[in-house]
Protein backbone atom coordinates (compact mmCIF):
# COMPACT_ATOMS: atom_id res chain seq x y z
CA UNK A 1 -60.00 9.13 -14.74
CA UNK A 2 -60.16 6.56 -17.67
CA UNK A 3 -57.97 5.30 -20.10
CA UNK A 4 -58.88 4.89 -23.90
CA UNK A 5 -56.82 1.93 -24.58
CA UNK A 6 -56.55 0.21 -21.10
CA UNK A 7 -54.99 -3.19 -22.68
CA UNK A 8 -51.73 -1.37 -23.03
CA UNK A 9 -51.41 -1.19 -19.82
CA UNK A 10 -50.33 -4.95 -19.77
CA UNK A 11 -46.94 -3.11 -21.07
CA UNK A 12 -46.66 -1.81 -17.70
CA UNK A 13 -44.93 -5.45 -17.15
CA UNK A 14 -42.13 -5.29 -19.39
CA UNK A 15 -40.43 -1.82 -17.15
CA UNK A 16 -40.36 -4.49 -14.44
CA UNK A 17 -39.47 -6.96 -15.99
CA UNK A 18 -36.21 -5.09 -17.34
CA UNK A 19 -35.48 -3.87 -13.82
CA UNK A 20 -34.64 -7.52 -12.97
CA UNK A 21 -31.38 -7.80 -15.21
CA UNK A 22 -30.26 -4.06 -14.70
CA UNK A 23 -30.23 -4.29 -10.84
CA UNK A 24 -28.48 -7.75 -11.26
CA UNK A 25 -26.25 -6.60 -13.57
CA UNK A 26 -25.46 -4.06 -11.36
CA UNK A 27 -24.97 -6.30 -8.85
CA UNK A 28 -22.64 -8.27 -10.59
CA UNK A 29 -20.18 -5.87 -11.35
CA UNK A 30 -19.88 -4.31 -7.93
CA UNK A 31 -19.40 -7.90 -6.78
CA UNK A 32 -16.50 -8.37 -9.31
CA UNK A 33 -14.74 -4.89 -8.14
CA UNK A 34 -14.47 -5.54 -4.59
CA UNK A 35 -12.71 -9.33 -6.02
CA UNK A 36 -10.78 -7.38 -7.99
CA UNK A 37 -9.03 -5.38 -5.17
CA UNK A 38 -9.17 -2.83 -2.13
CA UNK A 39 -11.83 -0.63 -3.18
CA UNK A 40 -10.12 2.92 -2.81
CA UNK A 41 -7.12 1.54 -4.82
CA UNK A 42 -9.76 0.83 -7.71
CA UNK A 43 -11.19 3.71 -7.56
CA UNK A 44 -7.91 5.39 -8.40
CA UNK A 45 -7.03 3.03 -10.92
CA UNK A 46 -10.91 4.00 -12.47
CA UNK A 47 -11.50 7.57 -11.56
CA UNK A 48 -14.10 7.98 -13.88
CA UNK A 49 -16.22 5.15 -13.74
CA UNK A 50 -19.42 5.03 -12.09
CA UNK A 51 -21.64 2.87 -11.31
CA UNK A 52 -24.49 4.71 -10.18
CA UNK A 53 -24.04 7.00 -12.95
CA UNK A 54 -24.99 3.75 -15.43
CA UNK A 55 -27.75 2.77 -13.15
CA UNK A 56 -29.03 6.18 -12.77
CA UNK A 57 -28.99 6.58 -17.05
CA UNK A 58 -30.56 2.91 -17.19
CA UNK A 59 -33.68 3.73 -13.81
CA UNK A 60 -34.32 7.16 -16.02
CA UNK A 61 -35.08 5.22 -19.34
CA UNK A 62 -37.03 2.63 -17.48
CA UNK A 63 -39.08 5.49 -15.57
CA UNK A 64 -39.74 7.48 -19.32
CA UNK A 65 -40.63 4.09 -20.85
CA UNK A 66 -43.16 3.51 -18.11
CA UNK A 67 -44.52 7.12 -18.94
CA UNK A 68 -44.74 6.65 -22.38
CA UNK A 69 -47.02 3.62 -22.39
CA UNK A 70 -49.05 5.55 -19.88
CA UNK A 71 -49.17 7.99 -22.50
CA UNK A 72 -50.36 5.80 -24.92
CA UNK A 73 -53.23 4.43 -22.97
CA UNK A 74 -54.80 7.75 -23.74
CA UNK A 75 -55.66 9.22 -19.93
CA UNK A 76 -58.28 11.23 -19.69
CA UNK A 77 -60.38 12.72 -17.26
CA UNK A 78 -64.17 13.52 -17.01
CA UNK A 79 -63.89 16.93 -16.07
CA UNK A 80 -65.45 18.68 -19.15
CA UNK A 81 -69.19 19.15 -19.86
CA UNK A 82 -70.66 20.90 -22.87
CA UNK A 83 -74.03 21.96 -23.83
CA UNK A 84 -76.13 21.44 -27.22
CA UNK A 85 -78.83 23.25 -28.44
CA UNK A 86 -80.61 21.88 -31.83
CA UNK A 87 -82.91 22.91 -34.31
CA UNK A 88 -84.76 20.19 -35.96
CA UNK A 89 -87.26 17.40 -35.28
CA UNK A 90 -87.60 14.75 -33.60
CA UNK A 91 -87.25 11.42 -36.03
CA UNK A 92 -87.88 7.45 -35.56
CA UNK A 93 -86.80 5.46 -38.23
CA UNK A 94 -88.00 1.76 -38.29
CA UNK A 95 -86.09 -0.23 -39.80
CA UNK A 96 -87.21 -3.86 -41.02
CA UNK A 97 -84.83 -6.88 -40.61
CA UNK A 98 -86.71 -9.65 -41.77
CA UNK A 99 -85.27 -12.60 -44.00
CA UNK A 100 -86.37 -10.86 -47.03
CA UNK A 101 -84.23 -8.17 -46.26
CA UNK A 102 -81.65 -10.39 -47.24
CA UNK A 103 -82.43 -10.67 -50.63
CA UNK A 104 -80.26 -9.51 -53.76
CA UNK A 105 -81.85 -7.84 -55.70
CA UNK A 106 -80.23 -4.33 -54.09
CA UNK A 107 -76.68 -4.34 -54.01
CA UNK A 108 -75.59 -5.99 -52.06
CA UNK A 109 -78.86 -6.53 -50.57
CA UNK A 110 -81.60 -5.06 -49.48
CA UNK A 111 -80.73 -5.05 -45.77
CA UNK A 112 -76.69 -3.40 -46.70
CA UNK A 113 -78.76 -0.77 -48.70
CA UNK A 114 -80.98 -0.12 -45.98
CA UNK A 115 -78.11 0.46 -43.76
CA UNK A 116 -76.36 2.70 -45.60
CA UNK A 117 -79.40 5.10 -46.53
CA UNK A 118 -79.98 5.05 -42.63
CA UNK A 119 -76.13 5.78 -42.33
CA UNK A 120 -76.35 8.78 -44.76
CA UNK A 121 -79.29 10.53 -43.54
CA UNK A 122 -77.49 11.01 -39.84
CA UNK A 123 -74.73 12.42 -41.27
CA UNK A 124 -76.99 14.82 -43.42
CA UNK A 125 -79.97 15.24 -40.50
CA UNK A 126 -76.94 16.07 -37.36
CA UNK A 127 -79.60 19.00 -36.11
CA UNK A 128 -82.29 16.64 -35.31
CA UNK A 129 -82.98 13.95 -32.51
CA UNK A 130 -82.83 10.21 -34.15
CA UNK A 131 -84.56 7.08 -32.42
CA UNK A 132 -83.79 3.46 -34.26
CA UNK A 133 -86.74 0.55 -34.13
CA UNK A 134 -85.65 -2.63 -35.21
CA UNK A 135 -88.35 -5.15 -36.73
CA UNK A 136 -89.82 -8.17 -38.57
CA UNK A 137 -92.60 -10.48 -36.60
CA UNK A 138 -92.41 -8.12 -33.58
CA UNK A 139 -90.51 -4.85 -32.66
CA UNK A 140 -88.18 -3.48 -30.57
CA UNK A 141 -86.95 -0.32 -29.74
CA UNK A 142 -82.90 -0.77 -30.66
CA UNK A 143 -81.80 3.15 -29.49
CA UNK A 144 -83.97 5.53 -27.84
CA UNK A 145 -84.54 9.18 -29.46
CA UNK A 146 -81.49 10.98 -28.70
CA UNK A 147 -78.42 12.39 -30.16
CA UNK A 148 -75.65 10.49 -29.69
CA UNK A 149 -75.12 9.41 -33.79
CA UNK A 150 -71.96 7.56 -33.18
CA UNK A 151 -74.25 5.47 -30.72
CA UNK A 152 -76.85 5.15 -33.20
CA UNK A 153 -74.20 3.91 -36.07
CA UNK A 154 -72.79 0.94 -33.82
CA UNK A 155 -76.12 -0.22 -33.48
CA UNK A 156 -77.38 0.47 -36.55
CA UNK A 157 -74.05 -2.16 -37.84
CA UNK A 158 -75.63 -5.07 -35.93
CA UNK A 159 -78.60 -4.83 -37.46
CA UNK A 160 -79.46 -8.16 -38.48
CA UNK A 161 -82.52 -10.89 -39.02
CA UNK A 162 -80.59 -12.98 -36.31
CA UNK A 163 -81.57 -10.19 -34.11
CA UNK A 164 -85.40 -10.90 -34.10
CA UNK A 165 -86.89 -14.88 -34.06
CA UNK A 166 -90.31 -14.25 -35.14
CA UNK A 167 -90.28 -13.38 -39.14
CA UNK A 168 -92.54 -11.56 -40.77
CA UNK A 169 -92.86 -7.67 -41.56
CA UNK A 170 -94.97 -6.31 -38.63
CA UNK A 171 -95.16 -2.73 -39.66
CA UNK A 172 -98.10 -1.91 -37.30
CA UNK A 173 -95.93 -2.54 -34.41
CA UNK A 174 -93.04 -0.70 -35.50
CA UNK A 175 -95.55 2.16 -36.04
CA UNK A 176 -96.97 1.64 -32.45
CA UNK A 177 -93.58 1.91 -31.19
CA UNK A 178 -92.64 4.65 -32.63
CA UNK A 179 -95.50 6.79 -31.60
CA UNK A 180 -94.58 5.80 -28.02
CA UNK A 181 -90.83 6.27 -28.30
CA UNK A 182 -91.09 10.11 -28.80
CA UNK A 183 -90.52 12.89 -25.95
CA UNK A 184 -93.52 14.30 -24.12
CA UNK A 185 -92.28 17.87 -25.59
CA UNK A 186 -95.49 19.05 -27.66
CA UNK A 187 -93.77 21.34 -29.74
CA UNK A 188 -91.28 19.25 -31.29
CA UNK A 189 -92.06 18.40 -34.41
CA UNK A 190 -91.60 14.69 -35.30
CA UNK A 191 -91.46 11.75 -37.86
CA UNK A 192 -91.12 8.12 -38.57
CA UNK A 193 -89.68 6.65 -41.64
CA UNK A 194 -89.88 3.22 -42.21
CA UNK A 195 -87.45 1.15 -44.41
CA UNK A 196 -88.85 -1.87 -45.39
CA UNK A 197 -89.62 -4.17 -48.59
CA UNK A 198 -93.29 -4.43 -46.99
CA UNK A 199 -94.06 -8.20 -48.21
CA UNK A 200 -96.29 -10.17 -45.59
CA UNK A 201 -97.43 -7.12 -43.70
CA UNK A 202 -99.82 -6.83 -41.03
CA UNK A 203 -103.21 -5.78 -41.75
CA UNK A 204 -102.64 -3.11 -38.50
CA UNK A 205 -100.39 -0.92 -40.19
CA UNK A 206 -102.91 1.20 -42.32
CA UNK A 207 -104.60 2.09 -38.31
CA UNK A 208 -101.65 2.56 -37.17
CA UNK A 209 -100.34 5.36 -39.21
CA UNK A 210 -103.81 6.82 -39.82
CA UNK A 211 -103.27 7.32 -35.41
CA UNK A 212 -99.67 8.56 -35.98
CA UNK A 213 -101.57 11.01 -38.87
CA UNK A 214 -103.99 12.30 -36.38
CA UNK A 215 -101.24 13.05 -33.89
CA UNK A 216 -99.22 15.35 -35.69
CA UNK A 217 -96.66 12.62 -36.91
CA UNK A 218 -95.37 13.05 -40.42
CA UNK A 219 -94.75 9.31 -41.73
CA UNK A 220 -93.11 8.17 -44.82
CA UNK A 221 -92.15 4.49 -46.51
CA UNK A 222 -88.68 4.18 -47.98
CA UNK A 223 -89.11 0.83 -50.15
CA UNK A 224 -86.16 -1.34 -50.77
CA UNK A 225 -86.15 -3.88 -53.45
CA UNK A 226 -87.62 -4.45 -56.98
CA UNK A 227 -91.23 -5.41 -58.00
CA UNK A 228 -89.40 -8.45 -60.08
CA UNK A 229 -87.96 -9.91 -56.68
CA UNK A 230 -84.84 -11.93 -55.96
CA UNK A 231 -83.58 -14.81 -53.79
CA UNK A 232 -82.96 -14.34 -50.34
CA UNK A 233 -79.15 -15.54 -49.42
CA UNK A 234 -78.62 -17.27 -46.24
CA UNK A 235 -75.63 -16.32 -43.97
CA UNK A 236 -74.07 -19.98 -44.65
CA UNK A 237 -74.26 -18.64 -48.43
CA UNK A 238 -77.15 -21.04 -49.27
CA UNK A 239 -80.27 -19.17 -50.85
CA UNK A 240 -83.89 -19.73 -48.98
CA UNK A 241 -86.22 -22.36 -50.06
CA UNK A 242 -90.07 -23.61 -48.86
CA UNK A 243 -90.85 -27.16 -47.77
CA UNK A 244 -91.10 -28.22 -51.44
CA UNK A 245 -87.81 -27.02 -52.13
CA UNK A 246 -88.10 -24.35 -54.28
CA UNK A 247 -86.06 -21.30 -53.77
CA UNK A 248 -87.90 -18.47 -52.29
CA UNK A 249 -88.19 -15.26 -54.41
CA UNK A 250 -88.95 -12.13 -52.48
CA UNK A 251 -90.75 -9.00 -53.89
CA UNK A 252 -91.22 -5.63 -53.34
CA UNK A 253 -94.89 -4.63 -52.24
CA UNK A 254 -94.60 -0.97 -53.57
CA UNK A 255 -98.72 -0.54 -53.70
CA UNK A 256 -98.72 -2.07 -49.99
CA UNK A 257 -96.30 0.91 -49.24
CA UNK A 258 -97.73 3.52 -51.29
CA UNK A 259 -101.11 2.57 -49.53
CA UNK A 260 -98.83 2.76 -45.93
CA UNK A 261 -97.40 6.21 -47.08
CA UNK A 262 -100.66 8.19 -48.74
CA UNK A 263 -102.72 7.37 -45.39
CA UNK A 264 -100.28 8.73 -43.01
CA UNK A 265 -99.44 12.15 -45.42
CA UNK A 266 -95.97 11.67 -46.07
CA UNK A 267 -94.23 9.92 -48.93
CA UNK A 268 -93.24 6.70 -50.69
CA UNK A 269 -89.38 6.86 -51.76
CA UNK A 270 -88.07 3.66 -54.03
CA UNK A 271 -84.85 3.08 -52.70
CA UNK A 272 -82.57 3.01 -55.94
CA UNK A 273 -79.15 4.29 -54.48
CA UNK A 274 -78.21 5.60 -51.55
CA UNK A 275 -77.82 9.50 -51.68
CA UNK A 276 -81.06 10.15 -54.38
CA UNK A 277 -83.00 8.53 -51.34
CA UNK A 278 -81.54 10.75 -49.16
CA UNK A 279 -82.41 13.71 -50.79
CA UNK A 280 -86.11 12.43 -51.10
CA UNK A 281 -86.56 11.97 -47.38
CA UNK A 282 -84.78 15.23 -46.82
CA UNK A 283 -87.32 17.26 -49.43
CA UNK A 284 -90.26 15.61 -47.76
CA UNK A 285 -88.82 16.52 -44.38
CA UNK A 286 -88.55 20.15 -45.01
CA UNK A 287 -92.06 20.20 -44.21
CA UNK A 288 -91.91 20.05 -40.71
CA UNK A 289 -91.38 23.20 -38.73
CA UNK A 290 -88.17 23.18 -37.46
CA UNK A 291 -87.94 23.97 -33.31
CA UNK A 292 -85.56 23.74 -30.60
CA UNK A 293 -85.17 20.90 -29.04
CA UNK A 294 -84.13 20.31 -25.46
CA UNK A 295 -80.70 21.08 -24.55
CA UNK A 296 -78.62 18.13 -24.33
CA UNK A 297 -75.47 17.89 -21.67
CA UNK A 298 -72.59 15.51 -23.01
CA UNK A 299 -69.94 14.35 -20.87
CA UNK A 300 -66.65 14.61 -22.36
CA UNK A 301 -63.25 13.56 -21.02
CA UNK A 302 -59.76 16.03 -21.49
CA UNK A 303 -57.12 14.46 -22.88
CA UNK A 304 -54.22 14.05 -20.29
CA UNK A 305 -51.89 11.98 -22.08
CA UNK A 306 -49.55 14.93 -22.26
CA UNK A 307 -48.79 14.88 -18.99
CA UNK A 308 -46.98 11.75 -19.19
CA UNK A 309 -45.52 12.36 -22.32
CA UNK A 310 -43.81 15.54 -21.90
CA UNK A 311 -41.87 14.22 -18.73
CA UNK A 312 -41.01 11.51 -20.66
CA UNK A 313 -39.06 13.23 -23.36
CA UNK A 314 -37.53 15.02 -20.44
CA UNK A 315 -36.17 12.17 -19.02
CA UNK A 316 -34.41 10.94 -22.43
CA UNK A 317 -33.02 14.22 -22.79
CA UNK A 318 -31.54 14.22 -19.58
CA UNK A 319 -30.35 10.74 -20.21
CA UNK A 320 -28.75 11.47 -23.52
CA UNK A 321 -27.41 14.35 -21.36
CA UNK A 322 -25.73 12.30 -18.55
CA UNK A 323 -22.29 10.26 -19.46
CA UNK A 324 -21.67 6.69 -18.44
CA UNK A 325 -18.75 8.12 -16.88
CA UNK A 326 -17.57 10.83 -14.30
CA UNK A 327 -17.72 14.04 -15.54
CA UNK A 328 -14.69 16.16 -14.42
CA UNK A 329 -16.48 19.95 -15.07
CA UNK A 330 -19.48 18.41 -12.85
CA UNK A 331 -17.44 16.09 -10.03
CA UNK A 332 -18.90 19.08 -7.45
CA UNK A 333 -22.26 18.61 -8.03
CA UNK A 334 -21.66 14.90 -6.87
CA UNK A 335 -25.23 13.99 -8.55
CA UNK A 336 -24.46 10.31 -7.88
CA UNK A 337 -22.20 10.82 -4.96
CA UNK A 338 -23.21 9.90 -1.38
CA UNK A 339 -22.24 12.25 1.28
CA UNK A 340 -19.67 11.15 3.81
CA UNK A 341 -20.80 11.20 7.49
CA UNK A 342 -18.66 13.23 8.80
């Protein structure tokens, strides 16, 4: 059993904490009616009051409160398993986060851009598998292939240049990664596509797709950016410059990705807006034989919360239901009576 929200269970504290001054309270009056006289001779004076009938009313709303913030923690349990069975590919997208991504001359830069194309084509590509390689000097495998696309959308939010030391735009690597990253199944069909402005690129990648080429890969270059460049903005909102000073202007390498995308087979997509360069990768996509991939067991959890809510509205109900005072149609039922010993 988990809960969703477990920090409202610090509310837990305030049911106890309200105890305190109802069982003093409590305590106070019963003190004041024995001072006030012989105890049976009160109780004729005050045949309807009760005192355990108010503490009764005020232990039930405590008890339904405590319930209710249960109920809001969202309970659930693991009990619930469900299989998936897709039909698609298998997909890698590398995705570069070097400084230049940075740069303005996408709105709002190339980086946000890349980000939401990467967004959009996991809502649009839900039957395949998805694996996310983050990269500039060197790469790293950020999310393994899989299908967990919430997952790969909370990572895919921290992408950022802080995330990688060594600059550059290592596209080789991110290849070579790739390649590695997929699942031994042979007759899954699968693809990289790379995001990247492509300036100061390894001289590896070319060998590197050609081998991705040769092994049944489909790769493609999604190019963000313009050929006319822009500055790169800092975090601290100050723009790049060299160590003369002058502010850095980043271009787009389109032939260097061109080059990148006619070697490998697939296709070179200038990123101009978000949903046209969805549709691009999509077309190009529709190559690939779809197949079914390997069935894939989530765990789920049942909500439970209802069982702590329902009793809870119970309990008010039955609050609302039961007077401060004694109630003459119900004095033999003696709900808040004690027995006599006999």
């Amino acid at each position: 059993m988990r809960f969703l929200y477990p920090e409202l269970l610090f509310l837990l504290l305030l049911p106890v904490l309200l105890a305190v001054p109802v069982l003093y309270r409590t305590h106070v009056q019963r003190k004041k009616l024995k001072e006030f006289g012989r105890t049976d001779l009160v109780r004729d004076l005050m045949p309807d009051l009760s005192l355990r009938r108010k503490l009764g009313k005020d232990l039930i709303l405590l008890f339904a409160f405590t319930l209710m913030i249960l109920a809001l923690a969202r309970p659930q349990m693991g009990a619930k398993t469900e299989k998936v069975k897709l039909e698609g590919i298998e997909m890698m997208v590398a995705l570069d986060i070097s400084n230049s991504m940075r740069a303005t001359d996408a709105s709002p830069s190339r980086l946000a851009l890349a980000r939401n194309i990467v967004s959009r084509m996991i809502d649009k590509m839900s039957n395949n598998k998805i694996g996310l390689i983050f990269f500039a000097g060197d790469a790293f495998v950020q999310m393994p292939i899989t299908t967990d696309f919430i997952s790969a959308k909370m990572f895919l939010d921290n992408a950022s240049p802080d995330l990688i030391e060594a600059q550059g735009t290592e596209i080789g690597k991110a290849v070579r990664m790739a390649r590695r990253s997929f699942s031994k199944d042979n007759k899954a069909k699968k693809a990289i596509v790379i995001i990247t402005d492509g300036e100061n690129h390894d001289g590896n990648a070319i060998g590197e797709v050609e081998a991705a080429k040769k092994e049944g890969i489909l790769v493609s270059v999604i190019g963000v950016g313009t050929e006319e460049g822009g500055p790169i903005k800092m975090d601290d909102g100050n723009y790049l410059t060299d160590e003369n000073g002058q502010m850095v202007v980043t271009k787009l390498n389109t032939g260097m990705a061109k080059e990148i995308a006619s070697a490998a087979g697939g296709v070179f997509i200038h990123a101009e807006d978000v949903s046209g360069s969805v549709r691009a990768i999509q077309k190009s996509l529709e190559k690939l034989e779809k197949t079914e991939l390997e069935s894939t067991i989530y765990s789920a959890y049942n909500e439970v919360y209802q069982y702590f809510l329902f009793p809870a509205i119970l309990l008010l109900v039955l609050e609302f239901v039961i007077l401060d005072r004694k109630n003459r149609y119900f004095e033999r039922m003696k709900l808040f009576e004690r027995k006599e010993r006999k």
